[in-house]
C-alpha atoms as a PDB file:
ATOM      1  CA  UNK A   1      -4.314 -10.089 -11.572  1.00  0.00           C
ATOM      2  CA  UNK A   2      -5.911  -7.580 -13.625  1.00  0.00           C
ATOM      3  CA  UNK A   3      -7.926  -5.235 -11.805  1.00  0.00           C
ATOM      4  CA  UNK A   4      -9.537  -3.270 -14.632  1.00  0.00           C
ATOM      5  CA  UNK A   5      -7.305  -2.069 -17.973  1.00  0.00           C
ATOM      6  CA  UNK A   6      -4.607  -0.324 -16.614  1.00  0.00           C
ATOM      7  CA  UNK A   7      -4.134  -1.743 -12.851  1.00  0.00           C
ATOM      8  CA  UNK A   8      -2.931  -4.892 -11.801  1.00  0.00           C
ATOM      9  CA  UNK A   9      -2.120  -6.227  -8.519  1.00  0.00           C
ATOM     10  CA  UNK A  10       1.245  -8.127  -9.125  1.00  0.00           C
ATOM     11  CA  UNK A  11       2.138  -9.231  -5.588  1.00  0.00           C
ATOM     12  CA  UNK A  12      -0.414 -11.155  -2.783  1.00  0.00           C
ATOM     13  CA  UNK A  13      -1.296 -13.973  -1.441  1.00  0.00           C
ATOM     14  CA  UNK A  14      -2.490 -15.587  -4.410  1.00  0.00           C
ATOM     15  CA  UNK A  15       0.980 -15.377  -6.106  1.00  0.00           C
ATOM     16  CA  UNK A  16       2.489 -16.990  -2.439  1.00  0.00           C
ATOM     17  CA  UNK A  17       3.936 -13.479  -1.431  1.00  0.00           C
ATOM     18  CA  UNK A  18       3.530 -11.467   1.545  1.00  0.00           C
ATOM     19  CA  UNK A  19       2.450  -8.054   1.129  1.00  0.00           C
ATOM     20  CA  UNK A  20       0.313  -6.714  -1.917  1.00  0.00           C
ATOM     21  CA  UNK A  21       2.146  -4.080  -4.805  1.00  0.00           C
ATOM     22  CA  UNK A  22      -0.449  -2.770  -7.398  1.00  0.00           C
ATOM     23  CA  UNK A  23       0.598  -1.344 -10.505  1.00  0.00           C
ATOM     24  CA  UNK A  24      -0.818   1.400 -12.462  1.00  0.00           C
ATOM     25  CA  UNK A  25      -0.118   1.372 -16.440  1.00  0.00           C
ATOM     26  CA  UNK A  26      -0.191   5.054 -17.760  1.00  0.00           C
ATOM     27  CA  UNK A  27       1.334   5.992 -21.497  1.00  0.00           C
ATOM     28  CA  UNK A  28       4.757   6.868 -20.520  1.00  0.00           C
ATOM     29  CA  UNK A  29       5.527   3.980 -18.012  1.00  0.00           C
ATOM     30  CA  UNK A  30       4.269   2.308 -14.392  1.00  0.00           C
ATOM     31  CA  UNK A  31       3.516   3.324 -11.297  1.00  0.00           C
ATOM     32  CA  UNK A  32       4.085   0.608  -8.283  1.00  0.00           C
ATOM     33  CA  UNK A  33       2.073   0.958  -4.959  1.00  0.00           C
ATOM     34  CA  UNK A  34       4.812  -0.676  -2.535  1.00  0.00           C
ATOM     35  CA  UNK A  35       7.626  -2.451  -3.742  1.00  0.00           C
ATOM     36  CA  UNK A  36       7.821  -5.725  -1.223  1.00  0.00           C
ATOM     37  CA  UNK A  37      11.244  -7.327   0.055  1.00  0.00           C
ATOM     38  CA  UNK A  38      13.564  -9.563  -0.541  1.00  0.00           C
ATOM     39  CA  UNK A  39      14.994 -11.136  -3.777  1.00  0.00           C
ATOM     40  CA  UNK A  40      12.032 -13.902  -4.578  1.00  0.00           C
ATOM     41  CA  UNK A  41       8.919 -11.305  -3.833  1.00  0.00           C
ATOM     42  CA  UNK A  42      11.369  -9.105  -6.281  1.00  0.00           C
ATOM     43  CA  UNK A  43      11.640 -12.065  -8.656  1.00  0.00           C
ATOM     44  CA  UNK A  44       7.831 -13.077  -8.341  1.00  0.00           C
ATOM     45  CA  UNK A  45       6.566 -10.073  -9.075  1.00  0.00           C
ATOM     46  CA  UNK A  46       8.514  -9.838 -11.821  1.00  0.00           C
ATOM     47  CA  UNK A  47       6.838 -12.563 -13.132  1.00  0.00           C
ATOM     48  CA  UNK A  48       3.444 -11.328 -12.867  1.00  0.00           C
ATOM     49  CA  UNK A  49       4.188  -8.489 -14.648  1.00  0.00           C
ATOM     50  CA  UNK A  50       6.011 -10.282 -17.851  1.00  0.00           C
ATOM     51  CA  UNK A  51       2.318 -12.304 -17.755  1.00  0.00           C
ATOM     52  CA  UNK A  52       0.344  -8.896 -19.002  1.00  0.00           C
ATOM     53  CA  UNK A  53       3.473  -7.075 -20.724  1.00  0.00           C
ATOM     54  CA  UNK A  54       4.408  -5.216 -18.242  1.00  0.00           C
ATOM     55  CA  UNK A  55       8.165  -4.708 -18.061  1.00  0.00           C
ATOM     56  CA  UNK A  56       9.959  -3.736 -14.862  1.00  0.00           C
ATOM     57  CA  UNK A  57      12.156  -0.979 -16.870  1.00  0.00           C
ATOM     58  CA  UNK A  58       8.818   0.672 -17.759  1.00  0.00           C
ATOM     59  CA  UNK A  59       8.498   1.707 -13.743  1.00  0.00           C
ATOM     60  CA  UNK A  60       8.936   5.143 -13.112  1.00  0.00           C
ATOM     61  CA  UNK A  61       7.448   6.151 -10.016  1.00  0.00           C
ATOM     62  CA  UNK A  62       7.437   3.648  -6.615  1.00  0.00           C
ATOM     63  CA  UNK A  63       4.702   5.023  -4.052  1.00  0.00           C
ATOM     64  CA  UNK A  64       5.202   3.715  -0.307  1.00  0.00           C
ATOM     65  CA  UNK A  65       2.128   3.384   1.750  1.00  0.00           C
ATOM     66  CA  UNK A  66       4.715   2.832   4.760  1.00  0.00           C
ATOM     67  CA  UNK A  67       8.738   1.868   5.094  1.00  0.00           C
ATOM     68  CA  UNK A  68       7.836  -1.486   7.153  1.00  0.00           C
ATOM     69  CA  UNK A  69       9.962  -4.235   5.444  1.00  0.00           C
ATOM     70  CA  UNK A  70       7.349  -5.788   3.756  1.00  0.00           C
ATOM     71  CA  UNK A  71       6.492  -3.094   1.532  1.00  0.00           C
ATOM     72  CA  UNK A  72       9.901  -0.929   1.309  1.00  0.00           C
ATOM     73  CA  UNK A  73      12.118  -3.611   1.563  1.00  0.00           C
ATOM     74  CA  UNK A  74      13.039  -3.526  -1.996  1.00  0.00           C
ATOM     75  CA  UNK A  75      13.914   0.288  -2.523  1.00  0.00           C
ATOM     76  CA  UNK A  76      17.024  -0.229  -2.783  1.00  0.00           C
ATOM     77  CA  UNK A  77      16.237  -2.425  -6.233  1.00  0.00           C
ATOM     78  CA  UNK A  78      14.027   0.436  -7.194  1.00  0.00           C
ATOM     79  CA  UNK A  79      16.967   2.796  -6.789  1.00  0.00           C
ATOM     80  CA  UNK A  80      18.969   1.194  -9.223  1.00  0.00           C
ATOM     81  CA  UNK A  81      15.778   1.037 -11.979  1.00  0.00           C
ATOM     82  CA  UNK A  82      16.285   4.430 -12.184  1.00  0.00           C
ATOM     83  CA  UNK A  83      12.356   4.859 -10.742  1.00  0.00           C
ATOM     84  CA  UNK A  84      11.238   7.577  -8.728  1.00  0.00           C
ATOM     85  CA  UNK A  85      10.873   6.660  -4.768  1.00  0.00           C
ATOM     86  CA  UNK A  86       7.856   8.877  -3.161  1.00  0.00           C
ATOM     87  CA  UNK A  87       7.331   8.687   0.683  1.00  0.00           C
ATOM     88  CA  UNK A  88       6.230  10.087   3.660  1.00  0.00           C
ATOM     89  CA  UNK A  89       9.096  12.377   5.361  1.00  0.00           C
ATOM     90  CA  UNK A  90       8.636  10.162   8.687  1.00  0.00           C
ATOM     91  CA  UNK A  91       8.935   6.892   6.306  1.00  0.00           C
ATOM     92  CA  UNK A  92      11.612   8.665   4.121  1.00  0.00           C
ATOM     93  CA  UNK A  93      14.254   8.908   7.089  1.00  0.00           C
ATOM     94  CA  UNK A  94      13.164   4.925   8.376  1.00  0.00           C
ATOM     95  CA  UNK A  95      14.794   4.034   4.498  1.00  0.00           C
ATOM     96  CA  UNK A  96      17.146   5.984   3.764  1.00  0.00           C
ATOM     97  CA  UNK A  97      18.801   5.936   7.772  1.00  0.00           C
ATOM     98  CA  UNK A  98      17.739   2.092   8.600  1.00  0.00           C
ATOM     99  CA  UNK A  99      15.335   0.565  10.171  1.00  0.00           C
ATOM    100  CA  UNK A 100      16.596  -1.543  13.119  1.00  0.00           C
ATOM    101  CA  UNK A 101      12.728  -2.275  14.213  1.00  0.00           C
ATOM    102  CA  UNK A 102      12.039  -4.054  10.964  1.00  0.00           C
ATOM    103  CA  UNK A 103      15.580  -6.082  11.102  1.00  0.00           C
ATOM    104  CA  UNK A 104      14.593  -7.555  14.860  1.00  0.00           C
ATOM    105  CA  UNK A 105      10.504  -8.266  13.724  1.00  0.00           C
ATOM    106  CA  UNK A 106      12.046  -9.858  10.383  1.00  0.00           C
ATOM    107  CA  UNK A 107      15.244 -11.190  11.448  1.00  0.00           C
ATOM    108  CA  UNK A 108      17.244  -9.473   8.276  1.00  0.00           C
ATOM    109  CA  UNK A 109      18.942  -6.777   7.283  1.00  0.00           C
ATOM    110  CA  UNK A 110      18.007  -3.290   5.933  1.00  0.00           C
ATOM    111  CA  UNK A 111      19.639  -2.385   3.120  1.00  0.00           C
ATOM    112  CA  UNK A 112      19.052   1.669   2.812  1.00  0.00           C
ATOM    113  CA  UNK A 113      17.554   3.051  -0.141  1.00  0.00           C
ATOM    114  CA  UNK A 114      17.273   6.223  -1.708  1.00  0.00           C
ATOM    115  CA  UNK A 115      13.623   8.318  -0.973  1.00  0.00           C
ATOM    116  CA  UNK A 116      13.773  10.595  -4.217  1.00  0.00           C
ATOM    117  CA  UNK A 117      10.570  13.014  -3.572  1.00  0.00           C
ATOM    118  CA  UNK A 118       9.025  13.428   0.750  1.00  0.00           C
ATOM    119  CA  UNK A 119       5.304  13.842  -0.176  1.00  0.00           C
ATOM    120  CA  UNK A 120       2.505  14.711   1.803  1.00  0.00           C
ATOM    121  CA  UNK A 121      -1.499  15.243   2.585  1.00  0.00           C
ATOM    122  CA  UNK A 122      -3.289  17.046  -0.621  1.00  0.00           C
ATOM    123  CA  UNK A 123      -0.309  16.199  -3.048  1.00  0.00           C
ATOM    124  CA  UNK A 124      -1.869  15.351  -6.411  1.00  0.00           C
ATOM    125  CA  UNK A 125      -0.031  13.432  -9.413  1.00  0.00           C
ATOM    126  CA  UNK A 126      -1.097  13.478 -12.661  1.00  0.00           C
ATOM    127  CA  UNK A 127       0.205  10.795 -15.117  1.00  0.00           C
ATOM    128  CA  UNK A 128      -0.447  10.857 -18.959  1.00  0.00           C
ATOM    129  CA  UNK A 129      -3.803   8.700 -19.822  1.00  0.00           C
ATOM    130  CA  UNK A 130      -5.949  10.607 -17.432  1.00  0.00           C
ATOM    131  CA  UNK A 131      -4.386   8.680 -14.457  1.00  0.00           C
ATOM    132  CA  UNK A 132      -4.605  10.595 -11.267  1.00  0.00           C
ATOM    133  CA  UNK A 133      -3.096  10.092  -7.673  1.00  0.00           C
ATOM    134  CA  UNK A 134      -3.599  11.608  -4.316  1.00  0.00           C
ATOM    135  CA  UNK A 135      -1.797  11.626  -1.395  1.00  0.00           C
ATOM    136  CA  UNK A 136      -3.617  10.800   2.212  1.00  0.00           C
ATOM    137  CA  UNK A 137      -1.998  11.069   5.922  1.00  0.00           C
ATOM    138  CA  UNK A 138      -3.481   7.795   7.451  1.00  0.00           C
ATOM    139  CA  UNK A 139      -1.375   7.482  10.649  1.00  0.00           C
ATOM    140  CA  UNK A 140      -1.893   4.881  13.145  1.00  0.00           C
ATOM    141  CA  UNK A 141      -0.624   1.537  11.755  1.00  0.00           C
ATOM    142  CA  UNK A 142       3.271   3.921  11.881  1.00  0.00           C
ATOM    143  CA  UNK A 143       3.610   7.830  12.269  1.00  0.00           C
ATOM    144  CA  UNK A 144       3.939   7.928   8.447  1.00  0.00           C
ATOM    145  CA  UNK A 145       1.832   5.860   6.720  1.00  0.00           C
ATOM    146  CA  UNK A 146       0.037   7.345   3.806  1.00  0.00           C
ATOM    147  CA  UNK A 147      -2.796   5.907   1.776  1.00  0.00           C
ATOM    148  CA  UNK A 148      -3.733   7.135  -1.617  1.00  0.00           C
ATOM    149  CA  UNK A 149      -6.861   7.733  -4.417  1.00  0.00           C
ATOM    150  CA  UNK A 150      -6.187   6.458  -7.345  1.00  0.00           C
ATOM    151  CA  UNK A 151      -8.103   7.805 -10.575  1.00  0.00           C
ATOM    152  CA  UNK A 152      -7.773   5.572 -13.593  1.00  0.00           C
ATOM    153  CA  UNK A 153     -10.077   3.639 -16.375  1.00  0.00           C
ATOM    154  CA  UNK A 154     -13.013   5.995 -15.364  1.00  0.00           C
ATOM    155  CA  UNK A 155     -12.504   4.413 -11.498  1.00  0.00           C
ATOM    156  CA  UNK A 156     -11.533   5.444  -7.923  1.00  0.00           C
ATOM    157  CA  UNK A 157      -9.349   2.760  -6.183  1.00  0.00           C
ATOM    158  CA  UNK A 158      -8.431   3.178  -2.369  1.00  0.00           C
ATOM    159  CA  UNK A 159      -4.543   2.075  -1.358  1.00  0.00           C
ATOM    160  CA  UNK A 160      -4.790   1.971   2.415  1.00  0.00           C
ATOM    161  CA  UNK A 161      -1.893   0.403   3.093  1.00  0.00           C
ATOM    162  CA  UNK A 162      -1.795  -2.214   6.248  1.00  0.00           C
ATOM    163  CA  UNK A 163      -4.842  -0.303   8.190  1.00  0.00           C
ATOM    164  CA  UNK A 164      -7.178  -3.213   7.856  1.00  0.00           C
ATOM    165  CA  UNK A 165      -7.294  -6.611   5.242  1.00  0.00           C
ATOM    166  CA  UNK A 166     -10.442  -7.919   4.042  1.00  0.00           C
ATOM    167  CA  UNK A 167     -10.882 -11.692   4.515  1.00  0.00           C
ATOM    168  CA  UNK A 168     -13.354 -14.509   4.437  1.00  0.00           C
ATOM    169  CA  UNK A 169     -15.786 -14.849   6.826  1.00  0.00           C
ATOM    170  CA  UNK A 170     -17.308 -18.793   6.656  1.00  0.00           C
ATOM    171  CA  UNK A 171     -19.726 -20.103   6.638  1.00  0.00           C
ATOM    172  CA  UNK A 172     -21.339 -17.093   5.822  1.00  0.00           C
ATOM    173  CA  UNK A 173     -20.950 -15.420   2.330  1.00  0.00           C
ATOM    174  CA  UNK A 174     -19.967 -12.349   3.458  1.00  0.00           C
ATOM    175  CA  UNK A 175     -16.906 -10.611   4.502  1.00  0.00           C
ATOM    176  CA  UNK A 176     -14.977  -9.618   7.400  1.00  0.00           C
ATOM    177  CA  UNK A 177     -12.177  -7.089   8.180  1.00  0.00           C
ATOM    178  CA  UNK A 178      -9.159  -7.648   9.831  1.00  0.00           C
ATOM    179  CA  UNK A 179      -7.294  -4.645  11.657  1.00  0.00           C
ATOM    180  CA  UNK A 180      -3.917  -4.310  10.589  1.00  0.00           C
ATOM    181  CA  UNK A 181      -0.558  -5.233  13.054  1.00  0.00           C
ATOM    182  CA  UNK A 182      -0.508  -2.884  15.584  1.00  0.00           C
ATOM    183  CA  UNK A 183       3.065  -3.562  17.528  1.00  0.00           C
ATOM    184  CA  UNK A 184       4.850  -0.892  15.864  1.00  0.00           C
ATOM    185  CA  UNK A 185       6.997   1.553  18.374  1.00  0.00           C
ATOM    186  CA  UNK A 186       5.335   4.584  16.804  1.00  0.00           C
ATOM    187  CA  UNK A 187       1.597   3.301  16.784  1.00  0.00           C
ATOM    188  CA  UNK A 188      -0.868   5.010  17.773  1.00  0.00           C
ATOM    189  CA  UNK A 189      -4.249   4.395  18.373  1.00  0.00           C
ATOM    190  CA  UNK A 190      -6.041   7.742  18.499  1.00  0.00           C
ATOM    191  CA  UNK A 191      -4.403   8.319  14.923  1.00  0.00           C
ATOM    192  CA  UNK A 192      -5.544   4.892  13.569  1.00  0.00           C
ATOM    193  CA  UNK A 193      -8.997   5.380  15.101  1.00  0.00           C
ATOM    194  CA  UNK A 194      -9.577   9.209  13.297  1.00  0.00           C
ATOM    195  CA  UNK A 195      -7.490   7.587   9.918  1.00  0.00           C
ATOM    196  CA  UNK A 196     -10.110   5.704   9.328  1.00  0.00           C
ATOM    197  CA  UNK A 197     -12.707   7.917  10.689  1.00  0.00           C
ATOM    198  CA  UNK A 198     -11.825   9.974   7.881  1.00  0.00           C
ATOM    199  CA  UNK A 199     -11.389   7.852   4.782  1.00  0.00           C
ATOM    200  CA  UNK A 200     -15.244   7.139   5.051  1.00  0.00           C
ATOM    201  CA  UNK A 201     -15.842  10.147   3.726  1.00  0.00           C
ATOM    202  CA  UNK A 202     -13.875   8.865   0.232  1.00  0.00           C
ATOM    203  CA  UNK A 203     -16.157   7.670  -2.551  1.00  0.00           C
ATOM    204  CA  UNK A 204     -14.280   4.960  -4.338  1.00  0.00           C
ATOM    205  CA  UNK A 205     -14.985   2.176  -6.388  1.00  0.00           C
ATOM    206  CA  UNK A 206     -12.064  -0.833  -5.550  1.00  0.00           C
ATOM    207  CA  UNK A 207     -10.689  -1.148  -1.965  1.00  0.00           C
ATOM    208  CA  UNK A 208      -6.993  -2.335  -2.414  1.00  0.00           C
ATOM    209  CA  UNK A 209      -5.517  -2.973   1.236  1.00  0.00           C
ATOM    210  CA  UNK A 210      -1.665  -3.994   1.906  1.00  0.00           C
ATOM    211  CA  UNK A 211      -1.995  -7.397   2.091  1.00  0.00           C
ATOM    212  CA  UNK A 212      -4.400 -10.412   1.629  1.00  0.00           C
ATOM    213  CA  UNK A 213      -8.077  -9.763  -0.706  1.00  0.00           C
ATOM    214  CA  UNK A 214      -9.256  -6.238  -2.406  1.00  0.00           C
ATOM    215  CA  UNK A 215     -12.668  -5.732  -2.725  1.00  0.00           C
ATOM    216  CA  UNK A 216     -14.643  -3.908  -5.383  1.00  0.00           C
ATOM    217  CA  UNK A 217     -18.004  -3.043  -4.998  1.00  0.00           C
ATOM    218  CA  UNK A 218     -21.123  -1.099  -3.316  1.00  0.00           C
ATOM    219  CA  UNK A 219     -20.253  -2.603   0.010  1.00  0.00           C
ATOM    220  CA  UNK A 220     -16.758  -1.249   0.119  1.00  0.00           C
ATOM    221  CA  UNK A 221     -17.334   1.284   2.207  1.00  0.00           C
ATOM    222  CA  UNK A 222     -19.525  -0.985   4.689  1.00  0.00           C
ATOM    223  CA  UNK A 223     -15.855  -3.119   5.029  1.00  0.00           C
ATOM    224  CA  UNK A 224     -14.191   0.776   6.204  1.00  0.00           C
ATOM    225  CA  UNK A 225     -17.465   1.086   8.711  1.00  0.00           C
ATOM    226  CA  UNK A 226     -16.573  -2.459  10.130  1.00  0.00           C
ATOM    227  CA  UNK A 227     -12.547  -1.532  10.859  1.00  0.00           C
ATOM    228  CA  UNK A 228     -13.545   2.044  12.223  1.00  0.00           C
ATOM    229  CA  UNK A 229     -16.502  -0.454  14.629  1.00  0.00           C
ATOM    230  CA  UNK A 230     -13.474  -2.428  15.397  1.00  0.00           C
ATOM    231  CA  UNK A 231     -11.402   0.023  16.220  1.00  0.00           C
ATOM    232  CA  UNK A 232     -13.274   2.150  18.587  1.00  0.00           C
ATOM    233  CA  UNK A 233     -14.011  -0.765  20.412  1.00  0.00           C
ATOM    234  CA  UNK A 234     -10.619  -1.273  21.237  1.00  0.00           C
ATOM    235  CA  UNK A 235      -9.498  -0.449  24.906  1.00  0.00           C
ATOM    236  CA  UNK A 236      -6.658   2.124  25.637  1.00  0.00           C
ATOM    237  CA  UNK A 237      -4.063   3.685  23.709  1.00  0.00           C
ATOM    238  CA  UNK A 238      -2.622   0.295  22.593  1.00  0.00           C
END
């Protein structure tokens, strides 16, 4: 799906995969946000790329919102693209050691991968075509997870990761937020309550969460308000 001229989301629910990737097109090549897992999300993708001429060697930097299977999965396939891998340290060690919490909630292996660059709050990237990218600590879904700004086509598009999904909420026409999975051994609540506390203060145009719908509009920052409501009124440090 094309989000505006140079960003696409190329993995979702709409193309019958789990977790969202978004790619950014800049003059020298492609940045991926996530990567999935497994060989058909791999293969899918793929797919949606070759629909808008986007070819997979063209990929030349892979940013991880988190190293939970469904979005670091395939870093391994990355690895041998020759693509740049770019996580947090705390996500970094998860692929490149193993991850035996993802193999028992997903019943399959981890195969390791190679993190190529440990990046953290305040890191900028600039990519030729006026493309931008920022780097945001947003623990509380996992001790690592990062979310990132995107700058590109004259717009400011939010990655958070698997914080919160936006989803339908019928009969109504409106939406409704969904908080993200919160059985991970190194959640935390206190950090997921002041992540989100703090990426209200972003102005951004397109809201592109891990999985499920994004959402572009005025209202996008109302959809942050409802997970942060959600949030706080959620008892104990879960």
């Amino acid at each position: 799906m094309k989000l505006s001229e140079h960003l696409f989301q190329i993995s979702g629910v709409q193309y019958e995969t789990n977790s969202n990737i978004y790619a950014i097109q800049h003059k020298k090549g492609i940045i991926l946000i996530d990567c999935g897992f497994q060989e058909e999300q791999w293969e899918r993708m793929q797919a949606c790329m070759n629909r808008w001429n986007l070819k997979l060697q063209d990929i030349t930097h892979v940013f991880l919102t988190h190293s939970h299977f469904d979005h670091a999965g395939n870093v391994w396939r990355v690895n041998q693209l020759g693509a740049k891998v770019l996580a947090s340290p705390a996500d970094a060690e998860k692929v490149e050691q193993g991850n035996p919490e993802m193999e028992e909630l997903f019943g399959a292996s981890w195969i390791c991968g190679r993190v190529d660059q440990r990046i953290c709050e305040g890191d900028s990237f600039f990519f030729p075509g006026d493309v931008r990218l920022r780097v945001l600590e947003t623990p509380g879904h996992c001790r690592g997870a990062l979310s990132f700004l995107i700058e590109v086509d004259g717009l400011k598009a939010l990655c958070t990761g698997d914080m919160f999904f936006v989803t339908p909420f019928p009969p109504k026409d409106q939406d409704d937020v969904e908080l993200g999975y919160m059985g991970s051994r190194d959640f935390s609540l206190t950090d997921f309550r002041a992540s989100l506390k703090r990426l209200q203060e972003l102005e951004f145009d397109l809201l592109l969460p891990g999985h499920y719908y994004f959402y572009g509009g005025a209202a996008a920052g109302g959809l942050l308000a409802q997970a942060y409501a959600k949030a706080m009124a959620l008892k104990g440090e879960l």
